[in-house]
Protein backbone atom coordinates (compact mmCIF):
# COMPACT_ATOMS: atom_id res chain seq x y z
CA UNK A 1 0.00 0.00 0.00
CA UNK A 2 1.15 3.28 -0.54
CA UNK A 3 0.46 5.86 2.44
CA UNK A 4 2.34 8.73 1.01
CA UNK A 5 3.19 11.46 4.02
CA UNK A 6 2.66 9.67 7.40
CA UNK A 7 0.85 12.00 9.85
CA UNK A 8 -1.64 11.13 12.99
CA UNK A 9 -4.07 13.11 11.93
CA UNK A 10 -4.50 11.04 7.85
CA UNK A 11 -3.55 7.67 9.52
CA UNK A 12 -6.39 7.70 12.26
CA UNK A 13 -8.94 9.19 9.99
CA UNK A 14 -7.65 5.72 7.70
CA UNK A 15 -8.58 3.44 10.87
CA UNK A 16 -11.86 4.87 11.51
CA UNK A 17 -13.02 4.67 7.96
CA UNK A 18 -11.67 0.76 7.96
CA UNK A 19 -9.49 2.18 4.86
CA UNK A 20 -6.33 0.23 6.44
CA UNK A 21 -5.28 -0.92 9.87
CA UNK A 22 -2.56 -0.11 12.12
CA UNK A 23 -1.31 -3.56 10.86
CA UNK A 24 -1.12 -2.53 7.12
CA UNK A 25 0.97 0.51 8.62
CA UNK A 26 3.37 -1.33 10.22
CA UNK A 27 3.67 -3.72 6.97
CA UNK A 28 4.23 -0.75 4.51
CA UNK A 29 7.28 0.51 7.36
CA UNK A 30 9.13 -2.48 7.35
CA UNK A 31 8.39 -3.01 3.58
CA UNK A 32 10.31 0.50 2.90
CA UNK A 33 12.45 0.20 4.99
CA UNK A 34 13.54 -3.24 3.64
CA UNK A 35 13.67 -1.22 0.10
CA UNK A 36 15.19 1.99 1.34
CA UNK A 37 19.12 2.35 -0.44
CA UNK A 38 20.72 4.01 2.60
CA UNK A 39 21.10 1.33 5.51
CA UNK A 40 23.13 3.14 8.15
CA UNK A 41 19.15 5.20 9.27
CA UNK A 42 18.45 2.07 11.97
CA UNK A 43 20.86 0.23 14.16
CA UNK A 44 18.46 -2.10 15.56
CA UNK A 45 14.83 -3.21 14.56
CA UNK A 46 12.21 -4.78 16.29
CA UNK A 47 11.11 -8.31 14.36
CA UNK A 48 8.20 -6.95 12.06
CA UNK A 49 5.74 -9.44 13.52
CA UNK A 50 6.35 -8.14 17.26
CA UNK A 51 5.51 -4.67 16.52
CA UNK A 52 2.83 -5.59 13.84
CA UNK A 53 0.89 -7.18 17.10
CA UNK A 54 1.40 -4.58 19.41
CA UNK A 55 -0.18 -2.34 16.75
CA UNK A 56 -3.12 -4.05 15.98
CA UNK A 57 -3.53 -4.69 19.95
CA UNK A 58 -3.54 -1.02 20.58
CA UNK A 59 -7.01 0.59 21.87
CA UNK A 60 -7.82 2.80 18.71
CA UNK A 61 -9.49 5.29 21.61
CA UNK A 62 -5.64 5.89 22.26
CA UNK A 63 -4.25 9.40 20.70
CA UNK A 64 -0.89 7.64 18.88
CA UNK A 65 -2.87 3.80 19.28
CA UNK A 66 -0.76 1.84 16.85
CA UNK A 67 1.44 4.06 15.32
CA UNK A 68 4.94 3.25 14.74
CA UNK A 69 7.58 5.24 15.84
CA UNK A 70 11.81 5.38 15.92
CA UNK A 71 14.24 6.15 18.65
CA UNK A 72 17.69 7.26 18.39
CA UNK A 73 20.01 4.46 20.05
CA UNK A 74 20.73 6.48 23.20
CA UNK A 75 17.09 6.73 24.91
CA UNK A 76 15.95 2.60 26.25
CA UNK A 77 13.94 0.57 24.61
CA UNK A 78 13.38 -2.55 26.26
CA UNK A 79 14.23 -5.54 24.17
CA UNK A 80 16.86 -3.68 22.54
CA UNK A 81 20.46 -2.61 23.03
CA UNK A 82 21.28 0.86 24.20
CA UNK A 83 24.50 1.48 22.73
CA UNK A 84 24.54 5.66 22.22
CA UNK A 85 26.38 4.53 18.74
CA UNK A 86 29.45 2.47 20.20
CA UNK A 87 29.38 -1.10 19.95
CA UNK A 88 31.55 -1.57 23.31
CA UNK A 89 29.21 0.52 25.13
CA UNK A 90 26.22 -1.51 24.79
CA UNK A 91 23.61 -3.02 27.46
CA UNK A 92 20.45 -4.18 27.31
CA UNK A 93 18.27 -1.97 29.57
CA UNK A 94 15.24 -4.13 31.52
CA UNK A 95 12.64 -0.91 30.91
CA UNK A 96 11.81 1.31 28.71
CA UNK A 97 13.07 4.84 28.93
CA UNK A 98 9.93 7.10 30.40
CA UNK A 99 9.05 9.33 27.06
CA UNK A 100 8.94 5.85 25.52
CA UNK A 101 7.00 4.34 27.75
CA UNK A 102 4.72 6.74 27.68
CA UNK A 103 4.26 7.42 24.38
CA UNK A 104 3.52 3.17 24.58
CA UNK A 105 0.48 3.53 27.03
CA UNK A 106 -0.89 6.30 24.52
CA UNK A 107 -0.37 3.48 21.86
CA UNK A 108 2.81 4.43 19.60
CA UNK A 109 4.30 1.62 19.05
CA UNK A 110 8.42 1.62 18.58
CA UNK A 111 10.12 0.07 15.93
CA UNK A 112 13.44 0.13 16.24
CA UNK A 113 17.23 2.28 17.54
CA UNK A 114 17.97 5.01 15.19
CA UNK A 115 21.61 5.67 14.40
CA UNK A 116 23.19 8.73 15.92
CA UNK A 117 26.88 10.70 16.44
CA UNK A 118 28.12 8.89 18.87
CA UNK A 119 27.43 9.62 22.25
CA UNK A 120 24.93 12.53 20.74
CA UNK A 121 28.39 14.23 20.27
CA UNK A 122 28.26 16.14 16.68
CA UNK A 123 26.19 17.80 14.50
CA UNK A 124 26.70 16.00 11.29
CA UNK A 125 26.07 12.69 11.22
CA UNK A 126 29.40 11.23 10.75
CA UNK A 127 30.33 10.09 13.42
CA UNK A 128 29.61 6.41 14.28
CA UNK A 129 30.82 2.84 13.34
CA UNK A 130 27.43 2.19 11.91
CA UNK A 131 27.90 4.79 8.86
CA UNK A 132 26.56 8.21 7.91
CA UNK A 133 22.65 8.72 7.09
CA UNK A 134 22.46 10.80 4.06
CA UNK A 135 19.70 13.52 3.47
CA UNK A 136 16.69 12.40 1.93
CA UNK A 137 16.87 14.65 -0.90
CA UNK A 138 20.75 13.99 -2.01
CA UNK A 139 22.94 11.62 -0.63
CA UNK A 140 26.00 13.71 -2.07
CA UNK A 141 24.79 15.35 1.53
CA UNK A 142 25.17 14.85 5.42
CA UNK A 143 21.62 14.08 7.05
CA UNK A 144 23.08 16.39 10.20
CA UNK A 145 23.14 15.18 13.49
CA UNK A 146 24.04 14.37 16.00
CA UNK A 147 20.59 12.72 15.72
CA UNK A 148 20.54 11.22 12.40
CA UNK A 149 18.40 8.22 12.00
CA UNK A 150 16.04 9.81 13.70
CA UNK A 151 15.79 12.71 10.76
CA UNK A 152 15.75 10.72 8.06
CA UNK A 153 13.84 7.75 9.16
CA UNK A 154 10.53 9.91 9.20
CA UNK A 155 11.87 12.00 6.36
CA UNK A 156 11.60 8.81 4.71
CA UNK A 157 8.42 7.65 5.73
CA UNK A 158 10.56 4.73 7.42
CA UNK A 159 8.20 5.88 10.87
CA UNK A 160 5.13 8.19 11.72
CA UNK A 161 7.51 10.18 13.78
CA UNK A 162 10.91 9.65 16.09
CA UNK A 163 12.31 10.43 19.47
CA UNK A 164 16.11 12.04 19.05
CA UNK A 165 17.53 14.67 21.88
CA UNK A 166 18.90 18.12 21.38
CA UNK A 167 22.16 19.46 23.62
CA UNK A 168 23.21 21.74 21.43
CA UNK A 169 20.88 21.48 18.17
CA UNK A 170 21.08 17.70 17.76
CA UNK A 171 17.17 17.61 16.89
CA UNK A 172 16.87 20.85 15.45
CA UNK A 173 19.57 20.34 12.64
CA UNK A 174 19.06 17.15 11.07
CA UNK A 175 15.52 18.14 11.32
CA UNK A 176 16.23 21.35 9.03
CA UNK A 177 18.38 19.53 6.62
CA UNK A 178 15.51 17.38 6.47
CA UNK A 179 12.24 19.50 5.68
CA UNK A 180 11.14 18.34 9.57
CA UNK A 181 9.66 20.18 12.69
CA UNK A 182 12.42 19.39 15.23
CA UNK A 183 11.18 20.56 18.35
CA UNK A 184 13.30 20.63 21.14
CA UNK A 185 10.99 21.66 24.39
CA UNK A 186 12.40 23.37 27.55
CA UNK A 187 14.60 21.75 29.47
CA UNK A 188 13.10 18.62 31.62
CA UNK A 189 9.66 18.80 30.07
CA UNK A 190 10.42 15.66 28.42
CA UNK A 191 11.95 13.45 31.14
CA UNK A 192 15.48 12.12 30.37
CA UNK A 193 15.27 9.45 32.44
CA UNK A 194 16.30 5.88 30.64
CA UNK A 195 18.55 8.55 28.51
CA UNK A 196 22.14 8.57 28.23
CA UNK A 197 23.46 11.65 28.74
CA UNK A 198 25.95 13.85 27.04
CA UNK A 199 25.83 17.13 28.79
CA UNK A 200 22.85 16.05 31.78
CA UNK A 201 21.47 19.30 32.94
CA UNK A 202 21.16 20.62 28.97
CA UNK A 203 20.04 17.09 27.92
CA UNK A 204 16.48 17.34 25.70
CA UNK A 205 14.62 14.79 24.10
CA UNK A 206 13.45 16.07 21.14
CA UNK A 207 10.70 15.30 18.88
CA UNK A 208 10.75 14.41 14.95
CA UNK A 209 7.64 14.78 13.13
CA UNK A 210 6.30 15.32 9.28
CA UNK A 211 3.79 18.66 10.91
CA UNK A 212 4.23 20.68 13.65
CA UNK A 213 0.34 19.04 15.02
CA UNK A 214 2.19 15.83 14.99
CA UNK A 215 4.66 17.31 17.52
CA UNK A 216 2.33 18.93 19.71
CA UNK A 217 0.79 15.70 19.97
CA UNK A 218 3.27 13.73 21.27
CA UNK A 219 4.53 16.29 23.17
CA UNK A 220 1.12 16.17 24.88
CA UNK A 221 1.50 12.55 25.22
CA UNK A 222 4.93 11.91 26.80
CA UNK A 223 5.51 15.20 28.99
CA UNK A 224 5.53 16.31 32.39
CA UNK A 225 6.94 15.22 35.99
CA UNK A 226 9.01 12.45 36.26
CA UNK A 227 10.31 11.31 39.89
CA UNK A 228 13.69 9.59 38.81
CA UNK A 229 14.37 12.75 36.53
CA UNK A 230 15.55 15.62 38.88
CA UNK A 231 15.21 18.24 35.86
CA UNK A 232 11.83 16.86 34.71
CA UNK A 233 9.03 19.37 34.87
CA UNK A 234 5.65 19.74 34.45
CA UNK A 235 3.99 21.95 31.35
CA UNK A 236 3.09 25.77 31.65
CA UNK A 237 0.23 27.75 29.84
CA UNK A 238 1.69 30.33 27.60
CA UNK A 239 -0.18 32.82 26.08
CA UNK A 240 0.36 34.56 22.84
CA UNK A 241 -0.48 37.90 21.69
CA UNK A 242 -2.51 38.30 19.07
CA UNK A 243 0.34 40.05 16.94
CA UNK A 244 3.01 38.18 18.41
CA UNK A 245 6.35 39.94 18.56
CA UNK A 246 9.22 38.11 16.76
CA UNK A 247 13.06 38.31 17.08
CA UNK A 248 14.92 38.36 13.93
CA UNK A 249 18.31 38.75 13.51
CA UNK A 250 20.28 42.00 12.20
CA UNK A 251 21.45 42.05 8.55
CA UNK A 252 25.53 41.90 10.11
CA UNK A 253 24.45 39.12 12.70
CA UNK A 254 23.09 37.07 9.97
CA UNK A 255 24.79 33.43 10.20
CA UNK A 256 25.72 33.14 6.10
CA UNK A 257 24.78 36.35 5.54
CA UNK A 258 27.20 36.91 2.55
CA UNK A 259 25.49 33.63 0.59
CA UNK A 260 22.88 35.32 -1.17
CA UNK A 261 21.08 32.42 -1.64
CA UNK A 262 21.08 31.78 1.96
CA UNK A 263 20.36 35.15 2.98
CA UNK A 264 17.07 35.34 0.68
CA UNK A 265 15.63 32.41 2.20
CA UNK A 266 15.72 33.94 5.65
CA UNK A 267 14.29 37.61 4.18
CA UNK A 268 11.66 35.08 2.74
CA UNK A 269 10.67 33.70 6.04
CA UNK A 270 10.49 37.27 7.78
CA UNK A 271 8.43 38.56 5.12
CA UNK A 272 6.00 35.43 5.80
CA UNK A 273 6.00 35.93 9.08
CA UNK A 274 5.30 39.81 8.87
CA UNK A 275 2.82 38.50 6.01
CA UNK A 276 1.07 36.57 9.54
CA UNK A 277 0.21 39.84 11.43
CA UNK A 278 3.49 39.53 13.48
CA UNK A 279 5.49 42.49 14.72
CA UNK A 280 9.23 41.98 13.53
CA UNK A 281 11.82 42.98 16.27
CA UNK A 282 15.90 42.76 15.34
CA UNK A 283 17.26 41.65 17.93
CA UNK A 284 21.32 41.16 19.27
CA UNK A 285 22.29 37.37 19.06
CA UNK A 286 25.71 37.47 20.50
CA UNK A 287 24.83 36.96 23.31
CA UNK A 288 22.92 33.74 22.48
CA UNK A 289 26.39 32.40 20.37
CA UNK A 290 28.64 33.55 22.77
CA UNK A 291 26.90 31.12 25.64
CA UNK A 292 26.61 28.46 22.90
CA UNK A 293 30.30 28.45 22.29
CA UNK A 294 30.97 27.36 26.24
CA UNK A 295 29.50 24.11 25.81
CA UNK A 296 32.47 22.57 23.44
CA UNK A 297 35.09 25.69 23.91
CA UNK A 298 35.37 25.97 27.44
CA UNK A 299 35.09 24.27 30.99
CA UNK A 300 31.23 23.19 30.18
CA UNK A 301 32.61 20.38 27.95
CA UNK A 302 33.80 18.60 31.47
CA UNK A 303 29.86 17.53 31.68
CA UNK A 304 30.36 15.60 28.72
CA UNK A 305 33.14 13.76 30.41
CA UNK A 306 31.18 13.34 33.48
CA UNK A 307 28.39 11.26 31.52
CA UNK A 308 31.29 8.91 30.17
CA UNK A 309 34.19 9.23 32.69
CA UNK A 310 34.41 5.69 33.81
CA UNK A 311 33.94 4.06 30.38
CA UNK A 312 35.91 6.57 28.67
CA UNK A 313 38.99 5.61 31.32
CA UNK A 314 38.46 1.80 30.49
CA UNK A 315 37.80 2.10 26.16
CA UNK A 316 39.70 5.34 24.89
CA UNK A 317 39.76 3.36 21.99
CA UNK A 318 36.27 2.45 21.33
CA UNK A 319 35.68 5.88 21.28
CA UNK A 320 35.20 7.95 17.68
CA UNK A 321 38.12 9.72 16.90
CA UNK A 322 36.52 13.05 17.08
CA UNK A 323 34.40 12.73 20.16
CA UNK A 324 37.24 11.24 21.82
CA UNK A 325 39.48 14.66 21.32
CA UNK A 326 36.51 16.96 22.38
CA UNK A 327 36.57 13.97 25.46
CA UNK A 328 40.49 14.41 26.42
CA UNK A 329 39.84 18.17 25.83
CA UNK A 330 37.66 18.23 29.04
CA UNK A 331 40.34 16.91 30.96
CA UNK A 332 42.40 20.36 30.19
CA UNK A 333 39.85 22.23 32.34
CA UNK A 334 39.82 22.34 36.57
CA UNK A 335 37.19 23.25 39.08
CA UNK A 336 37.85 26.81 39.25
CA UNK A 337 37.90 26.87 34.97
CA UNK A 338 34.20 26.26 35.53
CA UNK A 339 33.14 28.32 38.23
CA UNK A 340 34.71 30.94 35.76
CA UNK A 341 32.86 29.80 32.78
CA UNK A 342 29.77 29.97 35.54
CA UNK A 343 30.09 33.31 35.51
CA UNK A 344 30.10 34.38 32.22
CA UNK A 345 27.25 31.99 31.60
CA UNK A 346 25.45 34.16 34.20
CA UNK A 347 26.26 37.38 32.43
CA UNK A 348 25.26 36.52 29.06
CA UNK A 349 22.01 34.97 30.62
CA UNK A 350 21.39 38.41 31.57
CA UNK A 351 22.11 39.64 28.34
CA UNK A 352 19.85 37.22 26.48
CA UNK A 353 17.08 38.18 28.47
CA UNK A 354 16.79 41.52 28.12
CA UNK A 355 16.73 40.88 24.42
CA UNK A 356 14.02 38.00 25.01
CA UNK A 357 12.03 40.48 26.96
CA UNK A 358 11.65 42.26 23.76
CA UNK A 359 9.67 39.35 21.62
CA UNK A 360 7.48 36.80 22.02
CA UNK A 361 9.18 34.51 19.85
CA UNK A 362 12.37 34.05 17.84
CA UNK A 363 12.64 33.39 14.31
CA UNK A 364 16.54 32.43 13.28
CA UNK A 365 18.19 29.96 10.92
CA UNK A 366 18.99 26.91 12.00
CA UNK A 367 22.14 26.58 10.60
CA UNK A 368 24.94 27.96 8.15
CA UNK A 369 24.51 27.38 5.01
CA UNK A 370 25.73 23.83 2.99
C-alpha cells in the first residue's frame, strides 16, 4: 500500500473509515524500509511481527494507538540494546526509557534504535561505526546530526515520527536539513530518564515529526513530571499575543549572511512571518552564540566527560576519533575553569534576556549554510 506522508491526523482518519489498519501501517514501514538504499538510518529493529501485534492490539481510543515510531540508540527501549552509537558501550536496559513508555500507554508503538553521532556528540552525522545517514533529498549530503536516524527515518516515511535529543541542536539540525519540525521543548519537560546523557542538565529529548500538530501531539502525550528525573518538569500555559512579537536577527548578525542564496531564504521567512500579522523585532544574538560556544570551547565540555568518565577511562579506543578529542579536551579544564565559565554563563544569561524580553518569539536559521 502506498500511504504517502505519514501524519496522525490522515492515519487515524484511515482506521476509523476501515481504509487500512494499524497492521497494514506497520507492513508498509518495514516493507520501505527493507527497500530503502541508505542502511546506516536504523541500528536495531524490532522483528516486524512483534511490533505488527502490538499495533493491531492497541485501543484505537488511544491518541498515537498503533502508530509506529523510531528512537535514536541512546534513549531505552526494552528488548533492545542501548548502545549511544558504540558497539563496546552496549547493554540491554530491563525498561523502557519514560518518554517511551509513555508514548507506549498512549499506543505508539516503537520500531526500532535510530543511528546517531556517537554519544549525541556532533552535528553532522558522521560520526559512528554504523555509517553516515544521508539527506533524503541527495545523498552527495550529510543528514546532520548528532541525531541522524532519527531525521531521516521519518523524512523517509521509514516511521510516523521519532524520538532524538537536542544538547546543542542535535534535533533541530538534522531536522532542518531534512524539511522536519524538530522541536526541542524546555529543558526537563520531556523526562530524560532511561537517557544517556551527554551534557545532563542541557540534555532534551526532542521530537521528529512530518507537521508541527504531529509534535504537539506527542509532546502532549509523553511530557511532564518524572520522579527519577531531577530536571523533569511539568507543562506551563503560555499565552500569545494576538500580533506576536518576533526576534529576527540584524542584517551583520546574519549566520551566512554573505550567501545570497542563503540570505534570501531567511528575508523570505520574515516577510511570511510579517505577512502573519506579526510584529518583527531585530534583535542582538551574540549573546545567544557567545553562551553556545561554552559548551564545546570551554570548561562546560567537562559535563560531557562526566556522563562517560568511567567508560571513557576503560575504552579510549572504542571511542570515535573526534568525540574522543573533544573527550580528552575536558580533561584540560579544573574546578575553578568552571566556576569561571559559571560566571560568564550568568552574564550573558542576563544579556539574552533583556533581548528575550523584547519578543514573544524568535525566528533564526537553523544553521549555516551547505
Amino acid at each position: 500500500m502506498n500511504l504517502g506522508l505519514l501524519d496522525i491526523a490522515t492515519l487515524r482518519a484511515g482506521f476509523a473509515a476501515g481504509a487500512f489498519t494499524p497492521g497494514d501501517v506497520v507492513d508498509a514501514v518495514y516493507d520501505r524500509i527493507e527497500a530503502y538504499r541508505d542502511p546506516a538510518v536504523f541500528i536495531a529493529l524490532r522483528p516486524r511481527a512483534a511490533v505488527r501485534d502490538e499495533a493491531m492490539a492497541a485501543d484505537p481510543s488511544l491518541p498515537l494507538a498503533g502508530l509506529p515510531f523510531a528512537v535514536k540508540d541512546n534513549i531505552d527501549v526494552a528488548g533492545l540494546p542501548t548502545t549511544a552509537g558504540c558497539p563496546d558501550f552496549a547493554y540491554a536496559p530491563g525498561r523502557d526509557a519514560t518518554v517511551v513508555a509513555r508514548l507506549r500507554a498512549a499506543g505508539a508503538v516503537p520500531i526500532g534504535k535510530t543511528n546517531l553521532d556517537q554519544f549525541a556528540t556532533g552535528l553532522n552525522g558522521t560520526r559512528s561505526p554504523h555509517g553516515a545517514p544521508r539527506c533524503v533529498f541527495d545523498e552527495r549530503y550529510i543528514s546532520g546530526g548528532s541525531s541522524s536516524g532519527s531525521a531521516v527515518a521519518v523524512a523517509a516515511g521509514l516511521a510516523v515520527f521519532a524520538l532524538g535529543t537536542d544538547t546543542a541542536g542535535s534535533g533541530r539540525v538534522p531536522a532542518s536539513f531534512n524539511n522536519l519540525v524538530g522541536l526541542k521543548p524546555t529543558r526537563g519537560l520531556l523526562p530524560a530518564s532511561g537517557v544517556v546523557p551527554a551534557c545532563r542538565s542541557l540534555d532534551c529529548v526532542s521530537i521528529f515529526a512530518n507537521v508541527a500538530s504531529d509534535a504537539a501531539t506527542v509532546l502532549a502525550a509523553a511530557q511532564g513530571m518524572d520522579a527519577e528525573d531531577p530536571f523533569s518538569r511539568a507543562p506551563a500555559t503560555v499565552a500569545l499575543p494576538a500580533r506576536p512579537r518576533v526576534g529576527i536577527l540584524k542584517a551583520e548578525e546574519r549566520i551566512g549572511g554573505n550567501e545570497a542564496g542563503y540570505a534570501a531564504l531567511y528575508e523570505r521567512s520574515c516577510a511570511v512571518a510579517e505577512g502573519l500579522g506579526w510584529t518583527l523585532v531585530e534583535i542582538d544574538d551574540a549573546p545567544f552564540r557567545a553562551a553556545a560556544s561554552l559548551l564545546y570551547e570551554d570548561a562546560f565540555v567537562a559535563e560531557r566527560l562526566a556522563a562517560l568518565r568511567g567508560f571513557f577511562a576503560r575504552s579510549p579506543d572504542a571511542v570515535d576519533p573526534a568525540v574522543r578529542a573533544i573527550l580528552e579536551r575536558a580533561r584540560g579544564f579544573d574546578a575553578a575553569d568552571l566556576f569561571d565559565a559559571q560566571a560568564r554563563l550568568m552574564a550573558l544569561r542576563r544579556q539574552a534576556g533583556a533581548e528575550l524580553a523584547k519578543v514573544d518569539a524568535l525566528l533564526l536559521p537553523t544553521a549555516p549554510e551547505i
